[in-house]
Protein backbone atom coordinates (compact mmCIF):
# COMPACT_ATOMS: atom_id res chain seq x y z
CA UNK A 1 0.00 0.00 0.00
CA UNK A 2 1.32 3.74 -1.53
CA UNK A 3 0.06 7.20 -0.72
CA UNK A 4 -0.71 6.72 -4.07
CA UNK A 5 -3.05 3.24 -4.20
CA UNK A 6 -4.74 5.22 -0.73
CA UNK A 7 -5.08 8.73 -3.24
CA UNK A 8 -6.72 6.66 -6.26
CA UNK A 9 -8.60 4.69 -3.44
CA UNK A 10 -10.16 7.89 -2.21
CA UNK A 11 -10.84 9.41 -5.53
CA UNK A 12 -13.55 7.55 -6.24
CA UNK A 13 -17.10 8.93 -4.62
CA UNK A 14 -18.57 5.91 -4.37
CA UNK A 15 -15.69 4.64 -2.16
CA UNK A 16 -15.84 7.54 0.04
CA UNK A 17 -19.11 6.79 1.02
CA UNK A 18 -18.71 3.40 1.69
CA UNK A 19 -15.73 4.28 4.22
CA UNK A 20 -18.48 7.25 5.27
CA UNK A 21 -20.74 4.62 6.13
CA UNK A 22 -18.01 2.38 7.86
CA UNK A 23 -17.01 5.25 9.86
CA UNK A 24 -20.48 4.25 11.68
CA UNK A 25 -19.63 0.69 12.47
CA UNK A 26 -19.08 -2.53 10.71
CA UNK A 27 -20.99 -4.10 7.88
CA UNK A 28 -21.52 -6.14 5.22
CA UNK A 29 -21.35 -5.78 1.58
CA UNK A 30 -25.14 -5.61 1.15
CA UNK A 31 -25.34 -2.92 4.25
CA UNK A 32 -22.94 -1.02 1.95
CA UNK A 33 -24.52 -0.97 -1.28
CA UNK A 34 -28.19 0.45 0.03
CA UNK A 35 -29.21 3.58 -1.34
CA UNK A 36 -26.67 2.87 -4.04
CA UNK A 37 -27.48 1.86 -7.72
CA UNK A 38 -24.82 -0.75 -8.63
CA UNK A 39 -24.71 -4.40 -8.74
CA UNK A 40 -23.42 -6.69 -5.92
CA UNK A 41 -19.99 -7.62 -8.16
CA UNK A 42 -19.59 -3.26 -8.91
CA UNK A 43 -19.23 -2.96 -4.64
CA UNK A 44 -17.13 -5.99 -4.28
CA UNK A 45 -14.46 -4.28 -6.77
CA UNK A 46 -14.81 -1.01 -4.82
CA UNK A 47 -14.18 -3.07 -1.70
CA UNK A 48 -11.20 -4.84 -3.19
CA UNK A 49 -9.68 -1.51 -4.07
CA UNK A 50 -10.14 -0.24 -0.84
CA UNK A 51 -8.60 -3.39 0.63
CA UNK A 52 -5.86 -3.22 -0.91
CA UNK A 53 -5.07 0.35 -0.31
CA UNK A 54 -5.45 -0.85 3.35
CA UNK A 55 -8.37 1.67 3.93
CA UNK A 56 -10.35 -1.40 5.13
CA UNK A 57 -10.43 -4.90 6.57
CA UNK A 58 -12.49 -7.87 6.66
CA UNK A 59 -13.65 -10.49 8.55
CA UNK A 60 -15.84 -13.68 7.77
CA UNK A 61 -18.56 -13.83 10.13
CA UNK A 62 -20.92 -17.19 8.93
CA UNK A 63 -21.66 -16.92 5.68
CA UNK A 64 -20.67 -13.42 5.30
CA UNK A 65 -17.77 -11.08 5.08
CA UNK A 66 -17.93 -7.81 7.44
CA UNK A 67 -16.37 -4.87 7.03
CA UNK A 68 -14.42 -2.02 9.10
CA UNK A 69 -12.33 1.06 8.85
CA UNK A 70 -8.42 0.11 9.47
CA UNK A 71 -7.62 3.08 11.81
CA UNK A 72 -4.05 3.49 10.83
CA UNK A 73 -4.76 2.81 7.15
CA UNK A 74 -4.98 6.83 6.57
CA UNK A 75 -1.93 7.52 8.38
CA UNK A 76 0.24 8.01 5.14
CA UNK A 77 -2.69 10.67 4.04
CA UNK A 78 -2.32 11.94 7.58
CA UNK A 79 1.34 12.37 7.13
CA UNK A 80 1.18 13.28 3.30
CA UNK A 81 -0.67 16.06 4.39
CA UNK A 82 1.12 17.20 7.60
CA UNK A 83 4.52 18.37 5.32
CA UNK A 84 1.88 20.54 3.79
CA UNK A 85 0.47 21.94 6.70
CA UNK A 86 2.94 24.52 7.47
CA UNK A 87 2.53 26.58 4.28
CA UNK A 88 -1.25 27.60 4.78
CA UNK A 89 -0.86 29.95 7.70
CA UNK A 90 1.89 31.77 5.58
CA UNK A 91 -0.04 31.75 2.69
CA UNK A 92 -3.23 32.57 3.89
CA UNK A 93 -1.46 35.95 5.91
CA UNK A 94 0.13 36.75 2.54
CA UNK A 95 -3.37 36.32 1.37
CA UNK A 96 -4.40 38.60 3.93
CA UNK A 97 -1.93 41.01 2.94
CA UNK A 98 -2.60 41.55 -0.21
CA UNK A 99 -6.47 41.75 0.06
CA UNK A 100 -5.77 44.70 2.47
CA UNK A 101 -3.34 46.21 -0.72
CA UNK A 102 -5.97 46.34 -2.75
CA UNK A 103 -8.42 47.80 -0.61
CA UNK A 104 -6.44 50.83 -0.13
């Protein structure tokens, strides 16, 4: 699993709402698709991306497969985004800056 496989992973609306919906608990692939208009095989190849971005886990409960969030599966995102995070206060007062500039 890249920052990249978790990017393309996340791309994809449909996935996000599935992890959305995961955020609330665990569940099962046909918990997952309600409200959604796709076949059974479309949400088990969004759940295989996910997977394997290691966004999500499974585990076989009977006859079916449930669902969660991995909790440190964003952490590369988390980090990704954390180099970044020192440039928007700087930015945004240079921002600032120059919106007062132009005002005068």
């Amino acid at each position: 699993m890249t920052e990249t496989d978790i990017f393309k992973a996340l791309a994809d609306p449909t996935r996000r709402h599935m992890l959305e919906r995961l955020s609330a608990g665990e569940r099962n692939a046909t918990e997952l698709r309600e409200g959604l208009a796709m076949s059974q095989p479309a949400i088990s190849q969004h759940l295989a991306v996910l997977r394997s971005a290691g966004l999500i886990e499974e585990e076989k409960s009977g006859r079916q497969m449930r669902y969660r969030i991995r909790p440190d599966g964003l952490a590369p995102v988390v980090d990704w985004l954390a180099r970044y995070r020192a440039f928007w206060p700087e930015r945004v007062d240079r921002l600032k800056t120059l919106l007062r500039e132009m005002d005068q």
